[in-house]
PDB file of N, CA and C in Angstrom:
ATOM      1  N   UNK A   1     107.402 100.543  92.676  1.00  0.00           N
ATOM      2  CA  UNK A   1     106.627  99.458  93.232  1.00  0.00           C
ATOM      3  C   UNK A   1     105.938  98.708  92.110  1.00  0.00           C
ATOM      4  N   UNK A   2     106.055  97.264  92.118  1.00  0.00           N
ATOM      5  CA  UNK A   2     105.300  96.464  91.519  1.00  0.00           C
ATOM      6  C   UNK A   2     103.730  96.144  92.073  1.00  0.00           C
ATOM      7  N   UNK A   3     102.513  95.757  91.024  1.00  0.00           N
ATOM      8  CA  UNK A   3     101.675  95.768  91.221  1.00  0.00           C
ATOM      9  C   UNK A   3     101.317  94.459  90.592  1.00  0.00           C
ATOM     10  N   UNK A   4     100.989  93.431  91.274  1.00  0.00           N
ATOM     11  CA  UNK A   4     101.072  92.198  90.453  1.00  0.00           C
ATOM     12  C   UNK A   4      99.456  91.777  90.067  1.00  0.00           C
ATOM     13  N   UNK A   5      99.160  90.826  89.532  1.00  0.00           N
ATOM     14  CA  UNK A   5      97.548  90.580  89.189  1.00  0.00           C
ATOM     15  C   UNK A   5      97.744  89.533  89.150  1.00  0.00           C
ATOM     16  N   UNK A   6      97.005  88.737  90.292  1.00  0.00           N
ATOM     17  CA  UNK A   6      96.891  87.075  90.235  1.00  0.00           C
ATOM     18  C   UNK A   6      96.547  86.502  89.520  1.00  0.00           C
ATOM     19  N   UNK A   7      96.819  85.642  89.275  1.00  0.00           N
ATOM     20  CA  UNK A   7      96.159  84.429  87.527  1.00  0.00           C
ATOM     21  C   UNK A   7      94.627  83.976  88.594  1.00  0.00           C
ATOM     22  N   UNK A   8      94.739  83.822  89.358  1.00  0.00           N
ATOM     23  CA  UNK A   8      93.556  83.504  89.882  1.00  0.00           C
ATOM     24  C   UNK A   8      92.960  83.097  91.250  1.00  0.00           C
ATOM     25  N   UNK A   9      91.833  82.805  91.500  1.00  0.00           N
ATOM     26  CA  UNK A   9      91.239  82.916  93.443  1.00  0.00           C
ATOM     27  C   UNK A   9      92.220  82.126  93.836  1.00  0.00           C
ATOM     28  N   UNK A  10      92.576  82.952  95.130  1.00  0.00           N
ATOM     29  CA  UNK A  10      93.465  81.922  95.767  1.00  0.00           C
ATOM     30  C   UNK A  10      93.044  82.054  97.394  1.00  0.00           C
ATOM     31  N   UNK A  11      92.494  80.507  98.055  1.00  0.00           N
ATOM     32  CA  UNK A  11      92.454  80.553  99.468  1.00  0.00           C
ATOM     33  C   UNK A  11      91.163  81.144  99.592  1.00  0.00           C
ATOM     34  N   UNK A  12      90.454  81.243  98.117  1.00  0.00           N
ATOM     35  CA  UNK A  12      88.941  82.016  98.849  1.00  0.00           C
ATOM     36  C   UNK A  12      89.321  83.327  98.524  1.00  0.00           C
ATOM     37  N   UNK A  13      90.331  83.970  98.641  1.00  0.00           N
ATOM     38  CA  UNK A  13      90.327  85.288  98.098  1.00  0.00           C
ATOM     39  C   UNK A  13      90.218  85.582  96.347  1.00  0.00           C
ATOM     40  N   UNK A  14      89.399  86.139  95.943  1.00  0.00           N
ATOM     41  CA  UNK A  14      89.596  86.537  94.846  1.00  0.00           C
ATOM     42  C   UNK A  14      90.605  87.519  94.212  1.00  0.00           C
ATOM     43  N   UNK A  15      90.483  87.273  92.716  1.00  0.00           N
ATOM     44  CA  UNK A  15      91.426  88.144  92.342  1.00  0.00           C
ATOM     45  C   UNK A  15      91.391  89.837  92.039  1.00  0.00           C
ATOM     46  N   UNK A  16      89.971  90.204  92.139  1.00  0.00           N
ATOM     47  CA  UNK A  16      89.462  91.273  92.927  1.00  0.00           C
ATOM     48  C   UNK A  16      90.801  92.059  93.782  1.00  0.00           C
ATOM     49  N   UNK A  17      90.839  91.271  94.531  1.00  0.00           N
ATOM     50  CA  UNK A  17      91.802  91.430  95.806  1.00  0.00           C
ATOM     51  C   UNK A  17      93.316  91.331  95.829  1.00  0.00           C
ATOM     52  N   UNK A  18      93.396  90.115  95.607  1.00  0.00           N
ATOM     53  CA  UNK A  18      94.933  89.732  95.197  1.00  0.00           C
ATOM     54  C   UNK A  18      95.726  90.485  94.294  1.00  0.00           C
ATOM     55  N   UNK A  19      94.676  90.705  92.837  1.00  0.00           N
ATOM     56  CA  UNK A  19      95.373  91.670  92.224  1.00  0.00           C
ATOM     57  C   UNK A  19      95.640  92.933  92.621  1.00  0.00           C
ATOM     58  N   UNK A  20      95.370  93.518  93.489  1.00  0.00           N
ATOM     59  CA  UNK A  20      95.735  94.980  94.098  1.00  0.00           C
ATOM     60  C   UNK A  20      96.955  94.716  95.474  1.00  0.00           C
ATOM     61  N   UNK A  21      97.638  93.546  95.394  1.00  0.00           N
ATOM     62  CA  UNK A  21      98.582  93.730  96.450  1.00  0.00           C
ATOM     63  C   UNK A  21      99.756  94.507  95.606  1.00  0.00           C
ATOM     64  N   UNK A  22     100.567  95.344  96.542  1.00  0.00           N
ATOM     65  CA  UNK A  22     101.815  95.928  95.966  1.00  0.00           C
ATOM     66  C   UNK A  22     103.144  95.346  96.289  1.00  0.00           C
ATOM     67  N   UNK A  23     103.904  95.169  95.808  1.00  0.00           N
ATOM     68  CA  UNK A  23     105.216  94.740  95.603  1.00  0.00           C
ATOM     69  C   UNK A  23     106.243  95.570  96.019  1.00  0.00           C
ATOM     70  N   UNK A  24     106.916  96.879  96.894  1.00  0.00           N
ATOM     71  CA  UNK A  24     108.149  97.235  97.183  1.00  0.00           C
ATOM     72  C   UNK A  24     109.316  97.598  96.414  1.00  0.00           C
ATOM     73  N   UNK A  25     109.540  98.058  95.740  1.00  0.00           N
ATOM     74  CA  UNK A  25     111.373  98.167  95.029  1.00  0.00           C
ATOM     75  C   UNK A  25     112.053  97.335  96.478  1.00  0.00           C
ATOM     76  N   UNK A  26     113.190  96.505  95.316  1.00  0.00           N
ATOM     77  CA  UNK A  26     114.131  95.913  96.766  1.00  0.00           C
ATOM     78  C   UNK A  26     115.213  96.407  97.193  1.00  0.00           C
ATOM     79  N   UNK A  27     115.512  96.352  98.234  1.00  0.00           N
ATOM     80  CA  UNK A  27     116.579  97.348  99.251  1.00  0.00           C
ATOM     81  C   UNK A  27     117.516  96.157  99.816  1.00  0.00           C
ATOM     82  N   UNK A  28     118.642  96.708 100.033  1.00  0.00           N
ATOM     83  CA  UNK A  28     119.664  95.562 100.804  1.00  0.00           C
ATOM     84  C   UNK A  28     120.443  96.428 101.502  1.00  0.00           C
ATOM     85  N   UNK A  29     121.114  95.375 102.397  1.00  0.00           N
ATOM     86  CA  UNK A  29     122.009  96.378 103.582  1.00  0.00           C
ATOM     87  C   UNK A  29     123.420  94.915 103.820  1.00  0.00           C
ATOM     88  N   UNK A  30     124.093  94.681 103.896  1.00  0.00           N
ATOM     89  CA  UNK A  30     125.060  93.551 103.688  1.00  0.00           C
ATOM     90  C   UNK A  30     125.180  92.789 103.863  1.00  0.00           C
ATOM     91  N   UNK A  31     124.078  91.793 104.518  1.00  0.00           N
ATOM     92  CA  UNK A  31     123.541  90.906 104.292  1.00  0.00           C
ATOM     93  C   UNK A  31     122.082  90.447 103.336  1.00  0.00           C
ATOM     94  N   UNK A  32     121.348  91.084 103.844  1.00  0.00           N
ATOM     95  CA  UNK A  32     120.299  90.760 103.130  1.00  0.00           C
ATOM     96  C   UNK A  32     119.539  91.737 101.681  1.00  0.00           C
ATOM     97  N   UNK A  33     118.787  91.353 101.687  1.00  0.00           N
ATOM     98  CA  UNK A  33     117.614  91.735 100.108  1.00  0.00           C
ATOM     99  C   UNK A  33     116.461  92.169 100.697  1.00  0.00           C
ATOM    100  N   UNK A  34     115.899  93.021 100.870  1.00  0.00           N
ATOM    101  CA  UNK A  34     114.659  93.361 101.399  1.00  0.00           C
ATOM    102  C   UNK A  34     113.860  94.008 100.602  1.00  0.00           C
ATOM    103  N   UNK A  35     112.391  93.483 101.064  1.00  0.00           N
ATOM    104  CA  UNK A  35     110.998  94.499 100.604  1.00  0.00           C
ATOM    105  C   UNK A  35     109.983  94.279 101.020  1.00  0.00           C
ATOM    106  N   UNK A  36     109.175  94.927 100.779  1.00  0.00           N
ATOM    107  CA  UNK A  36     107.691  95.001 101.671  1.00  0.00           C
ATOM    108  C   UNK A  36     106.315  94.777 101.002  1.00  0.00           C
ATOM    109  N   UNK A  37     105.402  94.009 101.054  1.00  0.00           N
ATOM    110  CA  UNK A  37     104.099  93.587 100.517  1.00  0.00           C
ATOM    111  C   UNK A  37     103.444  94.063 101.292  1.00  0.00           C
ATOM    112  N   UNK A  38     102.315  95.072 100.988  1.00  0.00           N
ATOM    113  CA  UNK A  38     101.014  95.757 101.131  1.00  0.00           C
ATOM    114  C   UNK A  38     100.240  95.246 101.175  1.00  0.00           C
ATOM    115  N   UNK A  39      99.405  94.426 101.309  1.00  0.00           N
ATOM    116  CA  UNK A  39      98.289  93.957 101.243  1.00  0.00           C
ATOM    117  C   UNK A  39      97.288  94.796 101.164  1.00  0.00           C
ATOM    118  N   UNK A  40      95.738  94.656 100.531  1.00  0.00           N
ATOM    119  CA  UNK A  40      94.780  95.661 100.612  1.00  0.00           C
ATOM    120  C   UNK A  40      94.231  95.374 102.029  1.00  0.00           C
ATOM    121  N   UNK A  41      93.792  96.331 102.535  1.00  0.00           N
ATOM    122  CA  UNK A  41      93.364  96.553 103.853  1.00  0.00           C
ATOM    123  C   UNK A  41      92.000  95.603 104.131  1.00  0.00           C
ATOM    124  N   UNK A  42      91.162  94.879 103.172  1.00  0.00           N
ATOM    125  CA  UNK A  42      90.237  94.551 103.329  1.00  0.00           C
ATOM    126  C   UNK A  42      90.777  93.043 103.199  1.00  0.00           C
ATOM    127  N   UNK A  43      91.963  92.951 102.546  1.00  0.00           N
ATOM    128  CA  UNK A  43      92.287  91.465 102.201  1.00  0.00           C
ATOM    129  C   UNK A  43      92.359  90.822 103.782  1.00  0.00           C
ATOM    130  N   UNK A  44      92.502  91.298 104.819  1.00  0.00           N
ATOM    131  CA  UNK A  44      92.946  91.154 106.011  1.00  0.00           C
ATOM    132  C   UNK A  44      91.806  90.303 106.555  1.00  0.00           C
ATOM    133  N   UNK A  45      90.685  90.928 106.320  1.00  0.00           N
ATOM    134  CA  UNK A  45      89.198  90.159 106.463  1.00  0.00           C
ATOM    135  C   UNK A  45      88.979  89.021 106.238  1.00  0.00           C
ATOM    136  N   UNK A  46      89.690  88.728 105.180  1.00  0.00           N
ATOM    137  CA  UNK A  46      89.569  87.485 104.374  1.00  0.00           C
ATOM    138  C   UNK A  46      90.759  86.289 104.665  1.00  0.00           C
ATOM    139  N   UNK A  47      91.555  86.841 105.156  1.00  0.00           N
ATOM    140  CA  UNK A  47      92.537  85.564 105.734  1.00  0.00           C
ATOM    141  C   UNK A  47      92.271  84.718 107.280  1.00  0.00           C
ATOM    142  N   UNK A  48      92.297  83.617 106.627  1.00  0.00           N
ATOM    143  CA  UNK A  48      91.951  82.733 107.743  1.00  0.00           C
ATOM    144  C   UNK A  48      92.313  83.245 109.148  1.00  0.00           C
ATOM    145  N   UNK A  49      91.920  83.190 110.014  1.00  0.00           N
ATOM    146  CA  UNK A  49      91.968  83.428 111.675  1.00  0.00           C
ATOM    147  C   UNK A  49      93.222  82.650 112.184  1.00  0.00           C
ATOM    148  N   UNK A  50      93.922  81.722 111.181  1.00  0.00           N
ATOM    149  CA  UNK A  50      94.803  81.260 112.100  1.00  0.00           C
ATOM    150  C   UNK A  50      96.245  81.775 111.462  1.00  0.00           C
ATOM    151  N   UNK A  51      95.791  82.429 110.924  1.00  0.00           N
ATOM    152  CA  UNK A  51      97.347  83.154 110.355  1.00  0.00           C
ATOM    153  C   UNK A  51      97.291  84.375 110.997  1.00  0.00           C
ATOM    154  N   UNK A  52      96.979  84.893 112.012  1.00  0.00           N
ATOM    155  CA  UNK A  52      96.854  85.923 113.320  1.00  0.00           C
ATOM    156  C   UNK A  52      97.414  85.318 114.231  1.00  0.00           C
ATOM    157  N   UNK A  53      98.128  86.280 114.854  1.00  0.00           N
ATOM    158  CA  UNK A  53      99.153  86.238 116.066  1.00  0.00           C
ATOM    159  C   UNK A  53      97.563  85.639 117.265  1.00  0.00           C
ATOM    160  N   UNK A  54      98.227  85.240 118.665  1.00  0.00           N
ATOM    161  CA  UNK A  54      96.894  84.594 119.285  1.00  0.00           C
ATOM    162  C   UNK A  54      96.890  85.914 120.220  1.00  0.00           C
ATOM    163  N   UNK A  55      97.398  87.111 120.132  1.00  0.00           N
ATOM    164  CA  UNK A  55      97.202  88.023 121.197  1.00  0.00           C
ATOM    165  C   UNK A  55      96.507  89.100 121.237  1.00  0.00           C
ATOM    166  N   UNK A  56      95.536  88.679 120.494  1.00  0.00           N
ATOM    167  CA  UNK A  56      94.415  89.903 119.711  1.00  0.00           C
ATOM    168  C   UNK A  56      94.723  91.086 119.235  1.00  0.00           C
ATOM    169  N   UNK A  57      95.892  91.243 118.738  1.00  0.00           N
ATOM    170  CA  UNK A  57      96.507  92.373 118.738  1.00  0.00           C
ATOM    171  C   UNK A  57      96.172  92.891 117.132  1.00  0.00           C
ATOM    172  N   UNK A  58      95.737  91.410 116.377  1.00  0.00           N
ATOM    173  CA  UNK A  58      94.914  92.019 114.892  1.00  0.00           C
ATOM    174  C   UNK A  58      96.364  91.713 114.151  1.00  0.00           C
ATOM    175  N   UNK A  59      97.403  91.321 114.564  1.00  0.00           N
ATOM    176  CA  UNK A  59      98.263  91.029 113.438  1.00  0.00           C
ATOM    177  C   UNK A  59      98.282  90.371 113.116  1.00  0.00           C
ATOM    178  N   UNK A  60      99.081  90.104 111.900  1.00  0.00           N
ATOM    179  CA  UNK A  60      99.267  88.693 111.065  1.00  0.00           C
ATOM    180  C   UNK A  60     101.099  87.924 112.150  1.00  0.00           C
ATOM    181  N   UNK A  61     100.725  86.747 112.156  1.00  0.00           N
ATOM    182  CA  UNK A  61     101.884  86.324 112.914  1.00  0.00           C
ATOM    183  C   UNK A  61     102.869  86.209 111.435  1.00  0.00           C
ATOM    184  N   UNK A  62     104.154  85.681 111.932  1.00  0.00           N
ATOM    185  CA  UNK A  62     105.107  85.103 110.824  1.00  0.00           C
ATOM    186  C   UNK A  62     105.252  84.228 110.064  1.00  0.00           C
ATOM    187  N   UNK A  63     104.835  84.124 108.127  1.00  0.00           N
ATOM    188  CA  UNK A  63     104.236  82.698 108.373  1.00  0.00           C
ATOM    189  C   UNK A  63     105.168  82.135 107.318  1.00  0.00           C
ATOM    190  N   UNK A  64     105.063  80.873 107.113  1.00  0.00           N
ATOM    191  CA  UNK A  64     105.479  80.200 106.125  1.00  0.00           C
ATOM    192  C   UNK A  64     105.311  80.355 104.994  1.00  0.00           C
ATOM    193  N   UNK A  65     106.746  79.258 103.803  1.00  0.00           N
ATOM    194  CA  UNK A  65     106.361  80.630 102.504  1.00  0.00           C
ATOM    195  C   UNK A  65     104.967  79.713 102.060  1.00  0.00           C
ATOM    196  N   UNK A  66     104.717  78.869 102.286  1.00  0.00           N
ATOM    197  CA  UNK A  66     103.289  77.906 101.528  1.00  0.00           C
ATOM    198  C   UNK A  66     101.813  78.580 102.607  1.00  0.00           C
ATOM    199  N   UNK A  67     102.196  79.443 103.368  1.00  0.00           N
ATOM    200  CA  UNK A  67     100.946  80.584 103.433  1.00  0.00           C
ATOM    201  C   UNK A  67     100.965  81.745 103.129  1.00  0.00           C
ATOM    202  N   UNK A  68     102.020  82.697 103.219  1.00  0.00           N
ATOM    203  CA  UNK A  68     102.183  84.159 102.203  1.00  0.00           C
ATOM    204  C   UNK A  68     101.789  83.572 100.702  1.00  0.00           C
ATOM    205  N   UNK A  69     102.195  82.494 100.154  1.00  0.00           N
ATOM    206  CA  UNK A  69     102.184  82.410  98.596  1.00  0.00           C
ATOM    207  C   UNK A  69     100.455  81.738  98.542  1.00  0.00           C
ATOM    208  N   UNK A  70     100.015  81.059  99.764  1.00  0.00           N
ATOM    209  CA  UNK A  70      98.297  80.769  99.480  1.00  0.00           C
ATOM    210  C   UNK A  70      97.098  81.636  99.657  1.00  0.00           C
ATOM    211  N   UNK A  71      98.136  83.113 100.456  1.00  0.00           N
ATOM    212  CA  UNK A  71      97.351  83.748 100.443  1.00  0.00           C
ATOM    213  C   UNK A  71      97.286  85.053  99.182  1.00  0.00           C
ATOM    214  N   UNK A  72      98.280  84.482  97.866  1.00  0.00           N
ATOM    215  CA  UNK A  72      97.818  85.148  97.020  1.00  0.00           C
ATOM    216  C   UNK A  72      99.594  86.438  96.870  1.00  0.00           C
ATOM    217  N   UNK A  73     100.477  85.766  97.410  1.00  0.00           N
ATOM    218  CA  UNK A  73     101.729  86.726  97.766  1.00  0.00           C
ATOM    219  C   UNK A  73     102.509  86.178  96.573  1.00  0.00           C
ATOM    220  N   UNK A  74     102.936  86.525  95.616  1.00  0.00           N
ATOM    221  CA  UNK A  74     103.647  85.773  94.427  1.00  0.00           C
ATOM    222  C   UNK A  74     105.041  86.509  94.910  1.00  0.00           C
ATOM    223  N   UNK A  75     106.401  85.900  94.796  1.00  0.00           N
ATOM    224  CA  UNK A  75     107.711  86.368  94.422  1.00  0.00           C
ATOM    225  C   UNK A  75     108.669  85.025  94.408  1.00  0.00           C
ATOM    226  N   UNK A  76     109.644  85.262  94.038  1.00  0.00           N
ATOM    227  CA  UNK A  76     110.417  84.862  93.691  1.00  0.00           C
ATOM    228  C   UNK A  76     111.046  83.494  94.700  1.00  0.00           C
ATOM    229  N   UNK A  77     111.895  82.601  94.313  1.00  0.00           N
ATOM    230  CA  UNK A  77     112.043  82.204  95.376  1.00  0.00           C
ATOM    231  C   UNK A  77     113.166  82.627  96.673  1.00  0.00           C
ATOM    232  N   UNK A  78     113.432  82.480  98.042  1.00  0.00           N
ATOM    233  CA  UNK A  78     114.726  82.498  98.686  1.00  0.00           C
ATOM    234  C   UNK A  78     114.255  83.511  99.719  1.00  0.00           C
ATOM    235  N   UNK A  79     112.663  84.140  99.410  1.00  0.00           N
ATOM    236  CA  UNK A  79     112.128  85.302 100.424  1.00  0.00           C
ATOM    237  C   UNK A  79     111.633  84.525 101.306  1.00  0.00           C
ATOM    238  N   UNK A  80     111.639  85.085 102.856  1.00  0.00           N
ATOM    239  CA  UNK A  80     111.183  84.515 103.638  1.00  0.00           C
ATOM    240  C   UNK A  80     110.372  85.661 104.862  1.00  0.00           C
ATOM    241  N   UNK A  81     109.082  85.581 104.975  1.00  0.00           N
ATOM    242  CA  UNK A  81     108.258  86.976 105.842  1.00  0.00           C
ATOM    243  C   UNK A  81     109.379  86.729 107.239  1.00  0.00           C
ATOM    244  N   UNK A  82     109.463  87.890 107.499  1.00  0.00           N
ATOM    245  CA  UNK A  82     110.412  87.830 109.070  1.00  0.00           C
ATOM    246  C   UNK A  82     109.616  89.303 109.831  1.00  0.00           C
ATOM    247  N   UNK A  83     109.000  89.939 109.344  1.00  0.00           N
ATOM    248  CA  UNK A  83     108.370  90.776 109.717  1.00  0.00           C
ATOM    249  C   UNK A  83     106.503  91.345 109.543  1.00  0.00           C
ATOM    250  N   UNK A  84     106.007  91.896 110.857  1.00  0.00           N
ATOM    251  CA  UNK A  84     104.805  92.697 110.289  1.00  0.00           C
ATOM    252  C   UNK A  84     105.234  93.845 111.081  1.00  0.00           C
ATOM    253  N   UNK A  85     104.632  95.188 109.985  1.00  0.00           N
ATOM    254  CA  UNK A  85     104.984  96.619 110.299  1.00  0.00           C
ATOM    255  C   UNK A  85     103.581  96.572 111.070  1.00  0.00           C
ATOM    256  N   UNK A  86     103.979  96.872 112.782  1.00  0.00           N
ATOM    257  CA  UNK A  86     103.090  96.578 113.373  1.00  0.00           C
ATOM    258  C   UNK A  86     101.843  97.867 113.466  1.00  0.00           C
ATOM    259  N   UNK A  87     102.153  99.262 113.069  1.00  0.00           N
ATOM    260  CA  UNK A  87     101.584 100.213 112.845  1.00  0.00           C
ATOM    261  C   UNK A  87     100.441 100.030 112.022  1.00  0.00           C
ATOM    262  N   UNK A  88     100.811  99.181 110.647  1.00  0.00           N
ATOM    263  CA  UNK A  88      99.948  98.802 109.472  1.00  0.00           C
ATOM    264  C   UNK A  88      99.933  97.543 109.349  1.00  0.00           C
ATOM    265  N   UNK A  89      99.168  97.055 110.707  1.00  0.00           N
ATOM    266  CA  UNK A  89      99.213  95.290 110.143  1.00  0.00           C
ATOM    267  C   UNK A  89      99.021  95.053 108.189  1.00  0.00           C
ATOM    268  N   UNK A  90      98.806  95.699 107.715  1.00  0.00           N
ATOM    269  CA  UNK A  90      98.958  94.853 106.051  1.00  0.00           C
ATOM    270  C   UNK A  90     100.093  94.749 105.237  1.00  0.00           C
ATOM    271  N   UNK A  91     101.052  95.964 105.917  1.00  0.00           N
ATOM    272  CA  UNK A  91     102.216  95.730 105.402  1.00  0.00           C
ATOM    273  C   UNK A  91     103.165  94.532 105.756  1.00  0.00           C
ATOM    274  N   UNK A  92     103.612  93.751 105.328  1.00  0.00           N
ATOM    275  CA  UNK A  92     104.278  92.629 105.636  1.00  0.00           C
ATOM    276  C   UNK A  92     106.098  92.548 104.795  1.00  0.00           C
ATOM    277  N   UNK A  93     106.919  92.730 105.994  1.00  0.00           N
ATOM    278  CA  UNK A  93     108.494  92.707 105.602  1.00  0.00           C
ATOM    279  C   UNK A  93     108.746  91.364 105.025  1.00  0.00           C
ATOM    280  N   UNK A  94     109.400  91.312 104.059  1.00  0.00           N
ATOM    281  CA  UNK A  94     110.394  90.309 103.398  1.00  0.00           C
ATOM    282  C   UNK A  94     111.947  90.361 103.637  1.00  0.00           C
ATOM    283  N   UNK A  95     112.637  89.104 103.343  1.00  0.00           N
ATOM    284  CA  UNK A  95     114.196  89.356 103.326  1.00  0.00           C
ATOM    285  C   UNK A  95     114.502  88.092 102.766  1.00  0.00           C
ATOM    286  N   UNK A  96     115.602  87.991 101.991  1.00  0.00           N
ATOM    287  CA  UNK A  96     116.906  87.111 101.536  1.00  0.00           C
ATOM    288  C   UNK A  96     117.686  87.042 101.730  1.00  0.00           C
ATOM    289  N   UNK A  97     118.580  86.675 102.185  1.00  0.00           N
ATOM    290  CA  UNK A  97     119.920  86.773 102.161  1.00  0.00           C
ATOM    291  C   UNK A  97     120.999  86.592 100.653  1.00  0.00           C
ATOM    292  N   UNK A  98     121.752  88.028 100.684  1.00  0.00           N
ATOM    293  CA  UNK A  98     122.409  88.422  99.577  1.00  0.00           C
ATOM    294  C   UNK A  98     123.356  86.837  99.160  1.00  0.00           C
ATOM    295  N   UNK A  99     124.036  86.692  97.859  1.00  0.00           N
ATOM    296  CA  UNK A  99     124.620  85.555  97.323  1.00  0.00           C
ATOM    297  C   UNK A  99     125.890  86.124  98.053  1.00  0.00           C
ATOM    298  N   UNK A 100     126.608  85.116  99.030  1.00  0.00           N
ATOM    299  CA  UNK A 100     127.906  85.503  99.675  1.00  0.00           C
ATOM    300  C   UNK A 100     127.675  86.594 100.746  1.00  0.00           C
ATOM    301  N   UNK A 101     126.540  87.149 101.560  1.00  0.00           N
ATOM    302  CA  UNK A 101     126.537  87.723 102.460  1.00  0.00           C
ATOM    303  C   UNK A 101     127.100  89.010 101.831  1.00  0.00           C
ATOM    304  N   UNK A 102     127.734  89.392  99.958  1.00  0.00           N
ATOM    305  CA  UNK A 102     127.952  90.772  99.854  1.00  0.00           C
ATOM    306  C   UNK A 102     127.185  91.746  99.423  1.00  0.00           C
ATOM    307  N   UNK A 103     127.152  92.918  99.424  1.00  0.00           N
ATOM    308  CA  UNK A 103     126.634  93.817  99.326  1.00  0.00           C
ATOM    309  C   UNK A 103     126.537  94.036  98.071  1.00  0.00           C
ATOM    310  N   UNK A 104     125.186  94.343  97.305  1.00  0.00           N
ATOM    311  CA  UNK A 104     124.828  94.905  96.234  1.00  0.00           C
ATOM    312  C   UNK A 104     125.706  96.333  95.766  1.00  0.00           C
TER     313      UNK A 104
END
């Protein structure tokens, strides 16, 4: 797992914070590229109310990449969030799709 350290506040969150998100080793299955961002459990506090699902359920809904990346989510480009591990709202799924749909 990567551990990245933000260049700096982003969205109001500091880098306090940001710098302790974790990064995933990436996994693929024959189509896609996958991995998973951790968020710190407190960072959750700190993200705007409207990047929550509206069903009080405390999750983060699915968001666009110009809000994972404002809220301090750095990677690469071609990832797109398609998931929250609903057990641990902070964990948040990624995916790509592999070059040619083949398998690593």
């Amino acid at each position: 797992m990567d551990v990245f350290t933000a260049p700096k506040c982003v969205m109001g969150i500091g880098t306090d914070v940001t710098g302790r998100i974790i990064y995933s080793d990436r996994y693929s299955d024959d189509r896609f590229e996958y991995r998973h961002v951790i968020l710190p459990k407190q960072m959750l506090k700190l993200i705007p109310k409207r990047y929550f699902s509206n069903d009080d359920t405390g999750l983060l809904r699915i968001l666009e990449e110009d809000e994972w990346r404002g809220i301090g989510i750095t990677q690469s480009l071609g990832w797109e969030h398609f998931e929250v591990h609903a057990p641990e709202p902070h964990i948040l799924l990624f995916r790509r799709p592999l070059p040619g749909g083949a398998k690593r």
